[in-house]
Protein backbone atom coordinates (compact mmCIF):
# COMPACT_ATOMS: atom_id res chain seq x y z
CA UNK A 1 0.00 0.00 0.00
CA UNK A 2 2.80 2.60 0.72
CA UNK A 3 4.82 1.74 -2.11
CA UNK A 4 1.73 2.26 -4.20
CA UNK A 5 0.79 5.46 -2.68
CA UNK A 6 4.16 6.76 -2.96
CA UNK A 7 4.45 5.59 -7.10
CA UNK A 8 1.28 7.48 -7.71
CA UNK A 9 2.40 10.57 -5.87
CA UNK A 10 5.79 10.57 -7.60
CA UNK A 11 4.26 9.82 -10.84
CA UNK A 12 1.56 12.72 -10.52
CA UNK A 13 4.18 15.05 -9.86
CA UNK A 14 6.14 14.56 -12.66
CA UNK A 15 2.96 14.40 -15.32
CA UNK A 16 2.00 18.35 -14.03
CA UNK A 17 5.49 19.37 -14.03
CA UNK A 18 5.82 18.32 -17.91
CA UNK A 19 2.42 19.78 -18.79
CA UNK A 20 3.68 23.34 -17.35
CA UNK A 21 6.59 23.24 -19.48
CA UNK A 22 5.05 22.91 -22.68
CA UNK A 23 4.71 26.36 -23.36
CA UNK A 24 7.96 27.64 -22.08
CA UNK A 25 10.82 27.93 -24.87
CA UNK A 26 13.63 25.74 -23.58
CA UNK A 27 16.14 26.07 -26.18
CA UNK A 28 16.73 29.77 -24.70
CA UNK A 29 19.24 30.74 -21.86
CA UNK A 30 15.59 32.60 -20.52
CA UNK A 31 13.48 29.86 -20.97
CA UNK A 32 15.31 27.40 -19.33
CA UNK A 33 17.65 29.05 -16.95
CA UNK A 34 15.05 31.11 -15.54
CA UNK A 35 11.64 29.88 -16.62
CA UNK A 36 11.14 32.33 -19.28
CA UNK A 37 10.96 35.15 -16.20
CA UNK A 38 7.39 34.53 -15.56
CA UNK A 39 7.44 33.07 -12.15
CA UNK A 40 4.77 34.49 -9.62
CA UNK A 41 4.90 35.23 -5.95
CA UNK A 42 3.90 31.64 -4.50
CA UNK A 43 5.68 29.80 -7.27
CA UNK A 44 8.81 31.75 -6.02
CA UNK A 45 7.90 31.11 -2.05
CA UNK A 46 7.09 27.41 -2.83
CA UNK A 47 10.41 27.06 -4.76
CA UNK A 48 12.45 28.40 -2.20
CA UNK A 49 11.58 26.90 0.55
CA UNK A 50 10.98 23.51 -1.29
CA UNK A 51 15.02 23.84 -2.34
CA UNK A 52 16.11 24.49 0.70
CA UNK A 53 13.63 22.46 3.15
CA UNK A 54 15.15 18.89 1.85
CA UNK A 55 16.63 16.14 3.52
CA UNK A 56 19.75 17.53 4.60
CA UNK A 57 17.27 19.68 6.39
CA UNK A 58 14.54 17.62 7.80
CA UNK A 59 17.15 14.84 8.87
CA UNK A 60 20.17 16.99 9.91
CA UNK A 61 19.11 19.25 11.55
CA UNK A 62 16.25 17.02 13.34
CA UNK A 63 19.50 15.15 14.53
CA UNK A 64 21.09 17.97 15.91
CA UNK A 65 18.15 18.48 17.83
CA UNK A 66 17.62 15.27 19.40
CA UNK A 67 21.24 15.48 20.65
CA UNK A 68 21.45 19.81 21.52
CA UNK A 69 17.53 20.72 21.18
CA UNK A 70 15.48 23.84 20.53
CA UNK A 71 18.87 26.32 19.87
CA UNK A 72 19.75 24.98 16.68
CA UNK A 73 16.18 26.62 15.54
CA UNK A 74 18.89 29.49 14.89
CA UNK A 75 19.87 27.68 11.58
CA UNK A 76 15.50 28.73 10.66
CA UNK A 77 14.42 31.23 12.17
CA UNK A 78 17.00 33.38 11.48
CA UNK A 79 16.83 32.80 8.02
CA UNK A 80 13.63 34.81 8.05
CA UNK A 81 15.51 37.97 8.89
CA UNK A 82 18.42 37.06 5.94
CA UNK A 83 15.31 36.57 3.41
CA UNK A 84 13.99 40.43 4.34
CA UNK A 85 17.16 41.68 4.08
CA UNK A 86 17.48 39.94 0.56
CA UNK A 87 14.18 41.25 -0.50
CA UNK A 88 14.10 45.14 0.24
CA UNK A 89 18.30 45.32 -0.92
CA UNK A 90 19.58 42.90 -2.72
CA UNK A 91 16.66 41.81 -5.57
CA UNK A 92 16.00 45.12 -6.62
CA UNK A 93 19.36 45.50 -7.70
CA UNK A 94 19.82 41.83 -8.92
CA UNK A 95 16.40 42.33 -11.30
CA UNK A 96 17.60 46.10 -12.09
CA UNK A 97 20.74 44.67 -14.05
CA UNK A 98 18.47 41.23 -15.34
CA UNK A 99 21.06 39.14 -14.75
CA UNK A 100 20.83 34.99 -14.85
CA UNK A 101 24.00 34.30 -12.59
CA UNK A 102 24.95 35.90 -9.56
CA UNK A 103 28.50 35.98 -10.73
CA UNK A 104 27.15 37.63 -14.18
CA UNK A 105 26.65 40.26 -11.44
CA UNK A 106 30.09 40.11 -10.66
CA UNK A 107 31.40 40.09 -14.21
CA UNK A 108 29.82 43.19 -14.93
CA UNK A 109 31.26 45.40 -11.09
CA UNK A 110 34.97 43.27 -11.88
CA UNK A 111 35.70 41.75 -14.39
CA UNK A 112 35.72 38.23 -16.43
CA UNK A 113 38.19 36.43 -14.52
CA UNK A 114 36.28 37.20 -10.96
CA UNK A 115 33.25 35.75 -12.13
CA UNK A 116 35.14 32.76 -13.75
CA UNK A 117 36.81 31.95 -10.40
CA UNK A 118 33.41 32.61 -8.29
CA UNK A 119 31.57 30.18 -10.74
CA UNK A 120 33.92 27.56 -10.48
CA UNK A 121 34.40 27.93 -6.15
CA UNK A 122 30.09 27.10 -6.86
CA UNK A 123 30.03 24.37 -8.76
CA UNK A 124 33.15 22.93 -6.12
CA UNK A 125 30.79 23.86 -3.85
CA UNK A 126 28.23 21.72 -4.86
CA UNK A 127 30.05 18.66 -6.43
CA UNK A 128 31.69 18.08 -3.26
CA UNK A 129 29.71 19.06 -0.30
CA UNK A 130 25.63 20.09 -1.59
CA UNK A 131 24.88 17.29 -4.15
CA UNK A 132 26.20 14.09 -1.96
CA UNK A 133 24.95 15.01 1.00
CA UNK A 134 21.13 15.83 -0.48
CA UNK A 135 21.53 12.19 -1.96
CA UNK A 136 23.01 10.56 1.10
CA UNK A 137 20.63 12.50 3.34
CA UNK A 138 17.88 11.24 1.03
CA UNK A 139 19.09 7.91 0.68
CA UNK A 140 18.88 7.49 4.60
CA UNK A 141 15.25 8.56 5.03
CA UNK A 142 13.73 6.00 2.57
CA UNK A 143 15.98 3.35 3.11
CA UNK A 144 15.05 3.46 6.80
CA UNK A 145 11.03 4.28 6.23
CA UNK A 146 10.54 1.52 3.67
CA UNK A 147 12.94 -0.62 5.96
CA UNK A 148 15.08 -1.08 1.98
CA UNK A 149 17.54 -4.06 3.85
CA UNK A 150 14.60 -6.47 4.56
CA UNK A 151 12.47 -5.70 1.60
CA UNK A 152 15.64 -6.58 -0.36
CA UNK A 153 17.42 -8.71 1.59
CA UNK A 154 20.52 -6.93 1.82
CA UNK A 155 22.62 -4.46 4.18
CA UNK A 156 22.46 -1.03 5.17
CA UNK A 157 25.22 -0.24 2.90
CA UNK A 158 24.14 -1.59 0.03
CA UNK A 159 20.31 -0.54 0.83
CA UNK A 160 22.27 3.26 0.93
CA UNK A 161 24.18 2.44 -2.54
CA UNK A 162 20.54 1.57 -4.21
CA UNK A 163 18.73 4.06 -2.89
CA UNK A 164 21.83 6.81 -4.14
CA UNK A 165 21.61 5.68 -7.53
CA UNK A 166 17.86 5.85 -7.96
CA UNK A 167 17.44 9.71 -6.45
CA UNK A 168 19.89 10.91 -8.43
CA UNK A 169 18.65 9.52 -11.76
CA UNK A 170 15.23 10.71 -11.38
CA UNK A 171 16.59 13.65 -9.79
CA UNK A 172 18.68 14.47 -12.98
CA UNK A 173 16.23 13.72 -15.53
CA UNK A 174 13.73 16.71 -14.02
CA UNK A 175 16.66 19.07 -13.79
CA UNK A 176 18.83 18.24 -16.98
CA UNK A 177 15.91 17.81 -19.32
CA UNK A 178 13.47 19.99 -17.96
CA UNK A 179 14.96 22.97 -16.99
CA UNK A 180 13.92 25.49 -14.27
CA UNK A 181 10.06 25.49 -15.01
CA UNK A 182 9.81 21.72 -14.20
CA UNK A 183 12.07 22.04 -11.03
CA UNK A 184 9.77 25.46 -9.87
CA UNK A 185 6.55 23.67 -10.33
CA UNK A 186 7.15 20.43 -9.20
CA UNK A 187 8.45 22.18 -5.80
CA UNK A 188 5.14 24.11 -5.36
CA UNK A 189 3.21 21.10 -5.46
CA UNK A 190 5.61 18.85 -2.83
CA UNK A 191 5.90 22.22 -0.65
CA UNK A 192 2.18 21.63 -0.24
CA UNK A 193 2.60 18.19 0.75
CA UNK A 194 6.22 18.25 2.70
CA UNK A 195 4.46 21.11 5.04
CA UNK A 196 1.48 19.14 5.33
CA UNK A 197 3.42 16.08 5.85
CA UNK A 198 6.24 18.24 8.28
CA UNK A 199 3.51 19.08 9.94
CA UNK A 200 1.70 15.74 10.18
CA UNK A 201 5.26 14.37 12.00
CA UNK A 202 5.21 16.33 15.07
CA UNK A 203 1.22 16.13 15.44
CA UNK A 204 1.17 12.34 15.78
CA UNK A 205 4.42 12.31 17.73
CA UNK A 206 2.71 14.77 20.33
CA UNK A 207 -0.55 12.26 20.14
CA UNK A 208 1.74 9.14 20.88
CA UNK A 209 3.45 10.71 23.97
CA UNK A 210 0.13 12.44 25.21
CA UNK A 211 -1.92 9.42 24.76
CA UNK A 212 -3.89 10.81 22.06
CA UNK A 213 -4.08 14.34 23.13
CA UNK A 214 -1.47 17.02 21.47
CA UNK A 215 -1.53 19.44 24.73
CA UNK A 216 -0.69 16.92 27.09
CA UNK A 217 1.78 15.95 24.81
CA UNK A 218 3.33 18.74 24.94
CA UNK A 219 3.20 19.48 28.41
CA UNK A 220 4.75 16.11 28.87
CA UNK A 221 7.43 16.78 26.82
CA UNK A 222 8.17 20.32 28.27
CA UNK A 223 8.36 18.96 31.48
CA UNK A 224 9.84 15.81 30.69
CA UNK A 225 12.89 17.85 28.91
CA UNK A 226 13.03 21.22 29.83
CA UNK A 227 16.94 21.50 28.61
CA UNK A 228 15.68 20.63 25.59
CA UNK A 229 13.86 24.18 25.20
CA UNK A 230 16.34 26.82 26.04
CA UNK A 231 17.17 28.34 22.77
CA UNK A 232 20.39 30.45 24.48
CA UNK A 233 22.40 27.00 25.04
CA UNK A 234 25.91 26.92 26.25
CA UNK A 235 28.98 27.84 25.02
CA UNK A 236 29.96 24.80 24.19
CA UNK A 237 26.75 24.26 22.20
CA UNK A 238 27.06 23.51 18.14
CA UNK A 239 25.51 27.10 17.89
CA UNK A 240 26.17 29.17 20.70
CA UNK A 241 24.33 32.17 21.15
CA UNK A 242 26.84 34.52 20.21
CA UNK A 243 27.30 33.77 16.71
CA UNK A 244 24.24 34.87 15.93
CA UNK A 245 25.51 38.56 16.00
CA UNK A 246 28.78 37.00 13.95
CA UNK A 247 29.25 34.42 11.66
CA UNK A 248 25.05 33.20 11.56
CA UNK A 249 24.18 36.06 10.29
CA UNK A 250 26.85 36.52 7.26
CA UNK A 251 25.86 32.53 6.22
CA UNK A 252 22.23 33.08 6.18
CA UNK A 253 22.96 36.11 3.75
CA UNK A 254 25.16 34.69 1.53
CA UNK A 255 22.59 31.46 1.16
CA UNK A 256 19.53 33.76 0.71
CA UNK A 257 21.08 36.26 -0.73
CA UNK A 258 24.09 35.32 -2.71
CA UNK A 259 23.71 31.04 -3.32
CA UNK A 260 22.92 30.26 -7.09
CA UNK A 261 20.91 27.62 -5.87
CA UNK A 262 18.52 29.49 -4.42
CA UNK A 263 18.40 33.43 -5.55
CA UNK A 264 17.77 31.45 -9.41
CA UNK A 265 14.06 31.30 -8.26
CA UNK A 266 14.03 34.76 -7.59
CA UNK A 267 15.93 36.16 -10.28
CA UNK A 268 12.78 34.38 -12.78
CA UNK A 269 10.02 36.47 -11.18
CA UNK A 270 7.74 38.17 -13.79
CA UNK A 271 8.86 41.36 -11.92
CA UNK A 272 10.29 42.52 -9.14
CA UNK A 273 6.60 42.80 -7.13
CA UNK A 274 6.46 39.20 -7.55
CA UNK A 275 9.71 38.31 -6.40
CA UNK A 276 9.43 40.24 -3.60
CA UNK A 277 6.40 39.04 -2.59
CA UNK A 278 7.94 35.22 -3.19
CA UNK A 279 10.92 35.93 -0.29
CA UNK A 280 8.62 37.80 2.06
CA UNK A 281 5.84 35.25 1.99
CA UNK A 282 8.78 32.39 2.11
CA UNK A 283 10.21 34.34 5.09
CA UNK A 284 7.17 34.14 7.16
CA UNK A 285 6.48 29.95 6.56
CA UNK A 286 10.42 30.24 7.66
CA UNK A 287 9.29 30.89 10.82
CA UNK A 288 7.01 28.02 11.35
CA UNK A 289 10.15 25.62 10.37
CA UNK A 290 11.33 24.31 13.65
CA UNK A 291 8.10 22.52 13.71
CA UNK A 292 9.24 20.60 10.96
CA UNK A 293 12.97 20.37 11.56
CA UNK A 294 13.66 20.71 15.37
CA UNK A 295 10.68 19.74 17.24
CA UNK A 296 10.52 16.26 15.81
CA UNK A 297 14.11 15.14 16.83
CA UNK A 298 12.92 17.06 20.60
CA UNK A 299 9.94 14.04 20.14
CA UNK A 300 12.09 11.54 18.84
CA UNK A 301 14.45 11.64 21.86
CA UNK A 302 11.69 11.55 24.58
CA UNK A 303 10.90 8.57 22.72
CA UNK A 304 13.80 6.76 22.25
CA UNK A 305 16.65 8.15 24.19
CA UNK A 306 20.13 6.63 23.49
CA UNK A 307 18.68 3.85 21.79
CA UNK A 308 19.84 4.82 18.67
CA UNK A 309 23.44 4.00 16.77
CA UNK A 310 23.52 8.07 15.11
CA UNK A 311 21.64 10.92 15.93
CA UNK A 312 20.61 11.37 11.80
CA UNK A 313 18.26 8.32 12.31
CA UNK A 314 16.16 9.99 14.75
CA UNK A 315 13.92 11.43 12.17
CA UNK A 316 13.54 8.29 9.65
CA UNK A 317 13.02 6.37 12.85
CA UNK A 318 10.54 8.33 14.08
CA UNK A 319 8.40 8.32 11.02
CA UNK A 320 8.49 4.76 10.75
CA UNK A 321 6.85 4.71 14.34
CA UNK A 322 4.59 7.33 14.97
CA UNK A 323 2.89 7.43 11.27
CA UNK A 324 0.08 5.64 10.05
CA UNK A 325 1.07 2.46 7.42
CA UNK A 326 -1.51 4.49 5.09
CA UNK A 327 0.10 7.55 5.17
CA UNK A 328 3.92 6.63 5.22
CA UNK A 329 3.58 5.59 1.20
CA UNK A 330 2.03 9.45 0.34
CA UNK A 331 4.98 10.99 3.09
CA UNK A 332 7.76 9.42 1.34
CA UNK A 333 7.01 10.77 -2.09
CA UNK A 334 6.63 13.88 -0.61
CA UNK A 335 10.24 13.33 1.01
CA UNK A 336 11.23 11.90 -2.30
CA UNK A 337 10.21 15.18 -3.79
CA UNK A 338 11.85 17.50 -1.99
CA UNK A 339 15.31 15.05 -1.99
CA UNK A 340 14.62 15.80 -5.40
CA UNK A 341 14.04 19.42 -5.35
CA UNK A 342 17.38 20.06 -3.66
CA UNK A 343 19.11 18.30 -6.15
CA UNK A 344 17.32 19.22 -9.19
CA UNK A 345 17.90 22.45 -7.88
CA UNK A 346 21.98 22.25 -6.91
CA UNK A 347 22.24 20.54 -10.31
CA UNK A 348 20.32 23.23 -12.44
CA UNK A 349 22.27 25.99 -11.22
CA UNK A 350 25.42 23.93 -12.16
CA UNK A 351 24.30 23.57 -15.24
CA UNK A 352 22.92 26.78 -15.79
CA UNK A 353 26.71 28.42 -13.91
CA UNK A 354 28.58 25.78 -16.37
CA UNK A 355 26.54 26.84 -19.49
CA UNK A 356 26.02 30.65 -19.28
CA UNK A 357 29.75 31.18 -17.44
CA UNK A 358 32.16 28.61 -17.99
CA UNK A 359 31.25 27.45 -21.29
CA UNK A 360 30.05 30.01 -23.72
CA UNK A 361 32.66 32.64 -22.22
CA UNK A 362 35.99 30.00 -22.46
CA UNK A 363 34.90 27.03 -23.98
CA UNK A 364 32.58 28.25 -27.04
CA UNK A 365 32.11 31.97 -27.44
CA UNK A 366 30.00 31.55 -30.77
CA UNK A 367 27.86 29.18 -29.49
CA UNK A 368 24.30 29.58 -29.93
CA UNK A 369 21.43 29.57 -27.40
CA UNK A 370 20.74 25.62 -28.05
CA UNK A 371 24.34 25.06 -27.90
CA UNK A 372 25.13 26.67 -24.33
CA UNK A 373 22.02 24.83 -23.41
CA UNK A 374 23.13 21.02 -24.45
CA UNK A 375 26.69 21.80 -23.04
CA UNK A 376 25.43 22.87 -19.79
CA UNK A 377 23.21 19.24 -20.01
CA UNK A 378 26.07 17.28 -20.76
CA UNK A 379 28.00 18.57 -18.02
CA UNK A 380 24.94 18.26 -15.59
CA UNK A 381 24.54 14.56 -16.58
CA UNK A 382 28.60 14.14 -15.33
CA UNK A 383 28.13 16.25 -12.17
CA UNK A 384 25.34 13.85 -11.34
CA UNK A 385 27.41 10.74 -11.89
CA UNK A 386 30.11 12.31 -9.74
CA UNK A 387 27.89 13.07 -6.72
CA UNK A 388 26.37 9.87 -6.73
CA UNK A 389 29.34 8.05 -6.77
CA UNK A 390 30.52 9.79 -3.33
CA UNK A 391 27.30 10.22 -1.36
CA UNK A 392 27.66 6.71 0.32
CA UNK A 393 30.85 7.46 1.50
CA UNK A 394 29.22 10.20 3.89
CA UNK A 395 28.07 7.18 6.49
CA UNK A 396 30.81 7.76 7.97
CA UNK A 397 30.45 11.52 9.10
CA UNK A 398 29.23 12.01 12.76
CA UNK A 399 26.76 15.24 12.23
CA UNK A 400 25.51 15.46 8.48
CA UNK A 401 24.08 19.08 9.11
CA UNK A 402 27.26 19.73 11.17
CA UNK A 403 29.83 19.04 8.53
CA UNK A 404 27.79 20.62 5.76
CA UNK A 405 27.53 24.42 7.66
CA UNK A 406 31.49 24.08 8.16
CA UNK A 407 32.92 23.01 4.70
CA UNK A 408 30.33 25.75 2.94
CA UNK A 409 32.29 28.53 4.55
CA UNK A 410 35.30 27.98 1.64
CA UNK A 411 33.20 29.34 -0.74
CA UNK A 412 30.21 31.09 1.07
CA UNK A 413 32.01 33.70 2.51
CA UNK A 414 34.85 34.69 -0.40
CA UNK A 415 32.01 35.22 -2.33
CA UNK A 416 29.45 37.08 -0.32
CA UNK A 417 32.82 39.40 0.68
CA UNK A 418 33.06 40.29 -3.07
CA UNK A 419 29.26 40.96 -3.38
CA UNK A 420 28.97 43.09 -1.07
CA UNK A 421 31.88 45.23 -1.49
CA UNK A 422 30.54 45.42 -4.54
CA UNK A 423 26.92 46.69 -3.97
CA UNK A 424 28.35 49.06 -1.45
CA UNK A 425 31.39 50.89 -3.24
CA UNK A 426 32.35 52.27 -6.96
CA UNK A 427 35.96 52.30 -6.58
CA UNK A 428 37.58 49.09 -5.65
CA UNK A 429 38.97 47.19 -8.56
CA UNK A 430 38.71 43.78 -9.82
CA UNK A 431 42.39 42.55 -8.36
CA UNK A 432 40.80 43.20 -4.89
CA UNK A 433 38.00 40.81 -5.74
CA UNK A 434 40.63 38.41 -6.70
CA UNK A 435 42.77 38.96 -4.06
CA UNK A 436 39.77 38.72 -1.59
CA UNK A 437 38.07 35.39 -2.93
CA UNK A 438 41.41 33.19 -3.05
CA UNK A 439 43.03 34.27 0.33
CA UNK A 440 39.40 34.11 2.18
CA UNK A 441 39.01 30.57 0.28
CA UNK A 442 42.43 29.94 1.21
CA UNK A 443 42.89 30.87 4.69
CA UNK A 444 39.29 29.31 5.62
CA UNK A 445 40.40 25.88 4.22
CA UNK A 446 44.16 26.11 6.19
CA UNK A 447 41.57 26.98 9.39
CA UNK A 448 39.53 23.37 8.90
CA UNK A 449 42.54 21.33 8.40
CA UNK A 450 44.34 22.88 11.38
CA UNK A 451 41.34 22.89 13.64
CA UNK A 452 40.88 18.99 12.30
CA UNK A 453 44.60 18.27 12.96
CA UNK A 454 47.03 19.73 14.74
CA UNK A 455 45.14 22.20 16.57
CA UNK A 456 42.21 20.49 17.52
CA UNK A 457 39.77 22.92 19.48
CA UNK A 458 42.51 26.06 19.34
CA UNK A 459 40.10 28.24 17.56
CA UNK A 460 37.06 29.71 18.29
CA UNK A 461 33.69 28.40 16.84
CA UNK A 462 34.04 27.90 13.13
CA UNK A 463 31.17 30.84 12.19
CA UNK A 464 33.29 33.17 14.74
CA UNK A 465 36.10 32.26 12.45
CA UNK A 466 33.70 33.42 9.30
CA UNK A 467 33.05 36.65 10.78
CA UNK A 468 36.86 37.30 11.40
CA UNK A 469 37.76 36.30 7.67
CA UNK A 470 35.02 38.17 6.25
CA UNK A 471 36.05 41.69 7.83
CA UNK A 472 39.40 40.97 7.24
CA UNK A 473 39.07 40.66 3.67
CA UNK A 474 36.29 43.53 3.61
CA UNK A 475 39.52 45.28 5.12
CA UNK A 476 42.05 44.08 2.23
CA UNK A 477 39.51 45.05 -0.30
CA UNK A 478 38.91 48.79 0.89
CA UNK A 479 42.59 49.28 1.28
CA UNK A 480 43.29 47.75 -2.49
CA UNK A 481 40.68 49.87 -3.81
CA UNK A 482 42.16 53.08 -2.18
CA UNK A 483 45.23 52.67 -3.42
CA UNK A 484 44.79 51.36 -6.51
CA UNK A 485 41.06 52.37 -7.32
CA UNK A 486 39.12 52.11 -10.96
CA UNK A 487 39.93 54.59 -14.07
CA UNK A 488 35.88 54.91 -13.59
CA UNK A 489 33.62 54.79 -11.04
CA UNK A 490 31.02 51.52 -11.49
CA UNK A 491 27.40 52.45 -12.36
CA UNK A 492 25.20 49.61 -12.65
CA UNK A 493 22.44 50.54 -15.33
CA UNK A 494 18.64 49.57 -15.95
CA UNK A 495 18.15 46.58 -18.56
CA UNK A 496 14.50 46.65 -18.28
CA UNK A 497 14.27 42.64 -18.84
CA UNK A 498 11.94 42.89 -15.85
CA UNK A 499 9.49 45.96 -14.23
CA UNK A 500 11.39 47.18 -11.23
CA UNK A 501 8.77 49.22 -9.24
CA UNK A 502 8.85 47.44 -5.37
CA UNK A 503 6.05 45.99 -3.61
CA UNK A 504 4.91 48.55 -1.53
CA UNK A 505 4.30 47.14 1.75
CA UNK A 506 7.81 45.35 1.06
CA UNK A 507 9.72 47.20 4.29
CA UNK A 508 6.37 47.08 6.80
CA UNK A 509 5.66 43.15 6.45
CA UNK A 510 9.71 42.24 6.48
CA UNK A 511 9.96 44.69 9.54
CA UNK A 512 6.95 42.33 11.01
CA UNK A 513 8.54 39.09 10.43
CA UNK A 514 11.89 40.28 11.99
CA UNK A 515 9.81 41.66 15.48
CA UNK A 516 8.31 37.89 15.68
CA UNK A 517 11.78 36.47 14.96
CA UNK A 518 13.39 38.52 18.15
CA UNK A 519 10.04 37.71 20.06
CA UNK A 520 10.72 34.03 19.60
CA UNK A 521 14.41 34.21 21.03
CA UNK A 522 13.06 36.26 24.01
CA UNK A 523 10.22 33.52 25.25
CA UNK A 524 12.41 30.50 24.64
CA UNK A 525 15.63 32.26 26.39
């Protein structure tokens, strides 16, 4: 019955997401980079949130809070704030210059080279850490709800290996042959179902402890674990309070703000109304996220305690218990969905980054539309291969969600350092923007292997260590760029792909979400 339910799902999916593409042209960079720029405000909210709520997500971060609890909401809630911010600053300029690529952004204030180098620090980005880690992450959920090993009859590891292999081919037949359209649609129809389903978790875990009422359930588990709800922590916690005001703050920006992966959904809005509307209204579910991706693993560790081998199976586990047989078929397609969303997604903007920066400005600069589109396929379909061949090897890593944060910071910071500088002055060169994105790549990568070998727990928290990099280089470019500054001062002009005129309750709604977002710190403190 659940496999059935789950096909049927899957299947549905996929039939609406073709039917929506039919009329988009997707032999143009447009059409199938960016969906022909005709995405609305809910397909841009259900996009978002569908990319980045995913497994990595739901089972990471659930295991970080069955082991630390209710602080690690920090990784959600503050995104909210870093989604405003994005929306009333950064997309008006982003839409003003119609660019595809962030780092077409960056070609334009630099120069060639700077966006070359950015481009290829995203795609290591998410060969390496993004795309194995959705399919591991992925892998683990359905191998543990459909119990894989026993309806097979063989082990964990190969269960892992099967379950790899068949994400990431459905996964790269949505995003390699049907461009952003069919990724953006078939997200707004699992967001439906992964927040009814996110939401379903939690309600029948509550129901379980409280013996079939929610508010005793609740009560039981407040009381039960009351160290589980203090969202200030300690300092030795995975997020302690204080990096909130450092490092936190400067990721959240540079993924809502900055990442490929996820600003592509924006950058298709019809105009920039729309794609205002599609962060603010994203912002707000934000909010409502630790009841999908905290509050379960709270639940799942009243319930089982240290039974468990690793702290990533409290989530799959606790599916598998609390959920009805009926229901765990149509959850799992839903899970399946958004394993695939994150994927699709990581491996879109690969292909689009490939296509649009790599290839038609080193490999092939005559190549036509259709051409920059089949290159950027044919390198997708590799990138794929590549990721699914090391995803298994993550069993191995202690915290998924853990190791995923850390390794980002190579590239996440370099490059929101360059943005920004960028945005905010006219005079400092393109060699500062060079200078800034190696050493902050380089000196962040000689901080992990030092902190990893030889000077194990030296250092302060890795996002401190962001923060630190990041001004330092904000430092090296201002100094560059007053000594050596541009012949002419940068101007960004108005393409007019795209009508630019805000949403005009943009700044009073964002200002609303961040008051609840401060509110929710002070009454769990």
């Amino acid at each position: 019955m659940g496999i059935l339910s789950f096909l049927g799902f899957t299947l549905l999916v996929g039939v609406i997401a073709y039917i929506s593409t039919l009329k988009t042209d997707e032999n143009t960079s447009d059409g199938y980079f960016l969906g022909g720029r005709s995405l609305t405000g809910v397909v841009i909210a259900g996009s978002l949130l569908l990319t980045n709520l995913s497994t990595e997500q739901i089972v990471g971060l659930n295991g970080q809070a069955f082991t630390e609890g209710i602080l690690v909401m920090a990784w959600e809630t503050l995104a909210a704030i870093a989604m405003v911010i994005t929306a009333v600053f950064l997309l008006p300029r982003y839409l003003k210059g119609g660019i595809t690529t962030v780092p077409q952004f960056l070609e334009r204030r630099y120069d060639t080279t700077t966006k070359a180098i950015t481009s290829g620090l995203f795609l290591t980005g998410y060969a390496i850490v993004l795309l194995p880690i959705v399919l591991y992450t992925g892998s683990l959920a359905l191998s543990t709800m459909f119990d894989v090993p026993e309806m097979l009859g063989v082990s964990k590891n190969a269960a892992i290996w099967i379950c790899v292999f068949g994400i990431g081919i459905v996964g790269s037949l949505y995003a390699i042959f049907g461009g952003l359209k069919a990724v953006a649609v078939s997200d707004t129809i699992n967001a439906v179902g992964l927040l009814i389903g996110g939401i379903m978790i939690p309600v029948f875990g509550l129901l379980e402890i409280g013996d079939g009422s929610i508010g005793d359930g609740l009560t039981t588990l407040f009381k039960e674990n009351p160290e589980k709800f203090n969202s200030i922590g300690s300092s030795e916690a995975s997020v302690p309070f204080a990096t909130i005001f450092t490092g936190m703050m400067l990721v959240q920006l540079f993924y809502w703000g900055t990442n490929q992966a996820i600003i592509q959904r924006a950058l298709g809005a019809k105009n920039l109304r729309e794609g205002q509307k599609g962060l603010i209204l994203a912002s707000f579910i934000k909010i409502l996220g630790p009841l999908i991706v905290v509050l379960p693993g709270i639940i799942a560790f009243h319930m089982f305690g240290d039974t468990l081998e690793k702290a990533d199976e409290a989530y799959p586990t606790l599916v598998s218990k609390v959920l009805p047989l009926s229901l765990v078929g149509f959850f799992a397609a839903v899970l399946f969905g958004a394993i695939l969303s994150s994927f699709n997604s990581a491996l879109n903007s690969s292909v689009t980054l490939f296509g649009v920066d790599i290839y038609k400005e080193y490999i092939n600069k005559e190549a036509s539309e259709k051409q920059t589109v089949k290159a950027g396929k044919i390198f997708g379909t590799l990138l794929a291969l590549f990721a699914m061949l090391i995803a298994p090897f993550l069993q191995s890593a202690e915290s998924i969600f853990g190791y995923l944060q850390q390794v980002n910071g190579c590239y996440s910071i370099p490059i929101l350092t360059i943005i920004v500088v960028g945005y905010l002055t006219k005079n400092v060169p393109a060699i500062a923007a060079k200078v800034a994105i190696i050493s902050g790549a380089i000196l962040y990568l000689l901080y992990v292997v030092l902190d990893g070998t030889i000077m194990k727990d030296q250092f302060p928290h890795f996002l401190h260590v962001m923060a630190i990099l990041f001004v330092l280089n904000v430092i090296i470019m201002l100094i560059i760029g007053k000594l050596y500054p541009r012949a002419q001062e940068y101007t960004q002009e108005y393409t007019k792909e795209v009508d630019i005129t805000p949403w005009k309750s943009v700044k009073l709604v964002g200002g609303l979400i961040c008051i609840i977002v401060i509110g929710i710190y002070i009454y769990f403190s």
